[in-house]
Protein backbone atom coordinates (compact mmCIF):
# COMPACT_ATOMS: atom_id res chain seq x y z
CA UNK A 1 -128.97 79.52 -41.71
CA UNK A 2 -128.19 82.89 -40.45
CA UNK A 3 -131.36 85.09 -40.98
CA UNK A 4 -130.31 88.52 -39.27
CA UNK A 5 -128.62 89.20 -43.12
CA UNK A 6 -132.24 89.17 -44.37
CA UNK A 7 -133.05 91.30 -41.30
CA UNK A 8 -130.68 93.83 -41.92
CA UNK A 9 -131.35 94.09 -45.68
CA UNK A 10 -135.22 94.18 -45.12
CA UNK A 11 -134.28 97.01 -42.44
CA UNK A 12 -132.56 98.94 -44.71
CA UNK A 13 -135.12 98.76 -47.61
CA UNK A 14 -137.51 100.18 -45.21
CA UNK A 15 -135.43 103.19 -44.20
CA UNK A 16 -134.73 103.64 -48.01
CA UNK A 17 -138.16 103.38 -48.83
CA UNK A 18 -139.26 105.52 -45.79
CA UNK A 19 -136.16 108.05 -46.63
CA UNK A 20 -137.84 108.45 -50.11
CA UNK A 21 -141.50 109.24 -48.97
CA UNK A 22 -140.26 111.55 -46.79
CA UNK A 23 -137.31 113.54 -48.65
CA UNK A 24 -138.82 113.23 -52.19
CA UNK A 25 -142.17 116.00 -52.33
CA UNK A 26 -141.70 116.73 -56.39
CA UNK A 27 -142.50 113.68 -58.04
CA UNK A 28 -145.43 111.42 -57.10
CA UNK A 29 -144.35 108.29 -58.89
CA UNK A 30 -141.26 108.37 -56.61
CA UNK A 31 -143.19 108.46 -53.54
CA UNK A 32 -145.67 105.50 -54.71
CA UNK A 33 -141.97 103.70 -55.25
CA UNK A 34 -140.84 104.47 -52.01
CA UNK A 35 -144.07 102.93 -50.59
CA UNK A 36 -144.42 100.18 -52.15
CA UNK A 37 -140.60 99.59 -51.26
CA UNK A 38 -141.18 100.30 -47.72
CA UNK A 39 -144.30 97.78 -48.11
CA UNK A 40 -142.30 94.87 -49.69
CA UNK A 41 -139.47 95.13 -46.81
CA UNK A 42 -142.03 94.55 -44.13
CA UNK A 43 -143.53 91.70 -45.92
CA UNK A 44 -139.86 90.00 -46.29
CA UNK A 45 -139.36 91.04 -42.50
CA UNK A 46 -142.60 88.88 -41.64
CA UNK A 47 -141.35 86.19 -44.08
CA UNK A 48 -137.93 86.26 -42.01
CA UNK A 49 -139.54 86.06 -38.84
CA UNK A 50 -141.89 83.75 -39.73
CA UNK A 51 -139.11 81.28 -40.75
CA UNK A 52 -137.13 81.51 -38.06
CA UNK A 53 -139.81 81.12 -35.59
CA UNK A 54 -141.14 78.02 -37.42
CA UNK A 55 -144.82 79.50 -37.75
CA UNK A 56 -146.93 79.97 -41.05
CA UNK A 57 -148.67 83.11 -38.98
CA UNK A 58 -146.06 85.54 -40.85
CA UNK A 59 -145.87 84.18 -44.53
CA UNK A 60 -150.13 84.51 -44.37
CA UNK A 61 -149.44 88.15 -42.94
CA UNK A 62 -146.82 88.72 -46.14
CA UNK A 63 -148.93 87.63 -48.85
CA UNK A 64 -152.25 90.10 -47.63
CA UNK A 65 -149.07 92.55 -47.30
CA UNK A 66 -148.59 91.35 -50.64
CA UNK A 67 -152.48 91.88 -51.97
CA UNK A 68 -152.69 95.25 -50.51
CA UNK A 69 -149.63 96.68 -51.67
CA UNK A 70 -150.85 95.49 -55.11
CA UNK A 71 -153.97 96.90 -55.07
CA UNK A 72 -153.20 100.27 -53.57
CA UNK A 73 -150.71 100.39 -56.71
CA UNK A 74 -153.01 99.63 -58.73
CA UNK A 75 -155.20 102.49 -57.38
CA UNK A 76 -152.50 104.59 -57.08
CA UNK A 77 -151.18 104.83 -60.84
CA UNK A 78 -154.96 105.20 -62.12
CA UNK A 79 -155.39 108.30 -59.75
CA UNK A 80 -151.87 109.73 -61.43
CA UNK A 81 -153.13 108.83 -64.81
CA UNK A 82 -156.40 111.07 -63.96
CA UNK A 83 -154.89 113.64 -62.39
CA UNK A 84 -152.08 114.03 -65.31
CA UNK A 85 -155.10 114.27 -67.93
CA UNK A 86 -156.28 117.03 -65.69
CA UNK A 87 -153.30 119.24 -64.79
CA UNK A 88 -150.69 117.95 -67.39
CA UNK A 89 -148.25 117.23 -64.95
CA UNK A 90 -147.75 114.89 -62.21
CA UNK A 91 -145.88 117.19 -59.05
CA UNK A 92 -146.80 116.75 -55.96
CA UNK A 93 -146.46 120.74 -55.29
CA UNK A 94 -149.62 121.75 -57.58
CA UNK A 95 -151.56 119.02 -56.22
CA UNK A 96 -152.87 121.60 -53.35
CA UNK A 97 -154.54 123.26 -56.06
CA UNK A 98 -157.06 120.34 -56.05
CA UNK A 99 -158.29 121.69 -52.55
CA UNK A 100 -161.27 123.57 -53.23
């Protein structure tokens, strides 16, 4: 089976995911997204390698990919929910008025 198609698309779910942290600085939810995208393309780029190399080393690496992208989500959406009971809104541009 040819695997450099999963290479390619895992590629360019990274540099969409990366493309969205990086361009996107109004909306927090949208840069969580764009993580956890970005975290989920280098798990299926381990799973790819892993597979084509014959070794279990990468699909072990992929699912504590897997665990951590979970739990900073997790962690993630339950500092949002916080900080949107505080402020009322969610924007990544008022969040500097947290510094103190």
């Amino acid at each position: 089976m040819d695997f450099i198609h999963f290479f390619f698309v895992a590629t360019l779910l990274f540099v969409i995911g990366v493309g969205g942290v990086i361009l996107n600085r109004t909306n927090i939810v949208v840069v969580l997204m764009s993580l956890e995208l970005a975290l989920l393309s280098v798990s299926l780029n381990f799973l790819v390698f892993s597979v084509c190399l014959g070794d279990l080393l990468g699909q072990i690496f992929a699912i504590f990919i897997l665990i951590i992208a979970a739990c900073e989500s997790s962690v993630g959406l339950a500092i949002i929910l916080v900080y949107f009971r505080v402020r009322g809104s969610i924007r990544i541009d008022q969040a500097s008025l947290l510094k103190s």
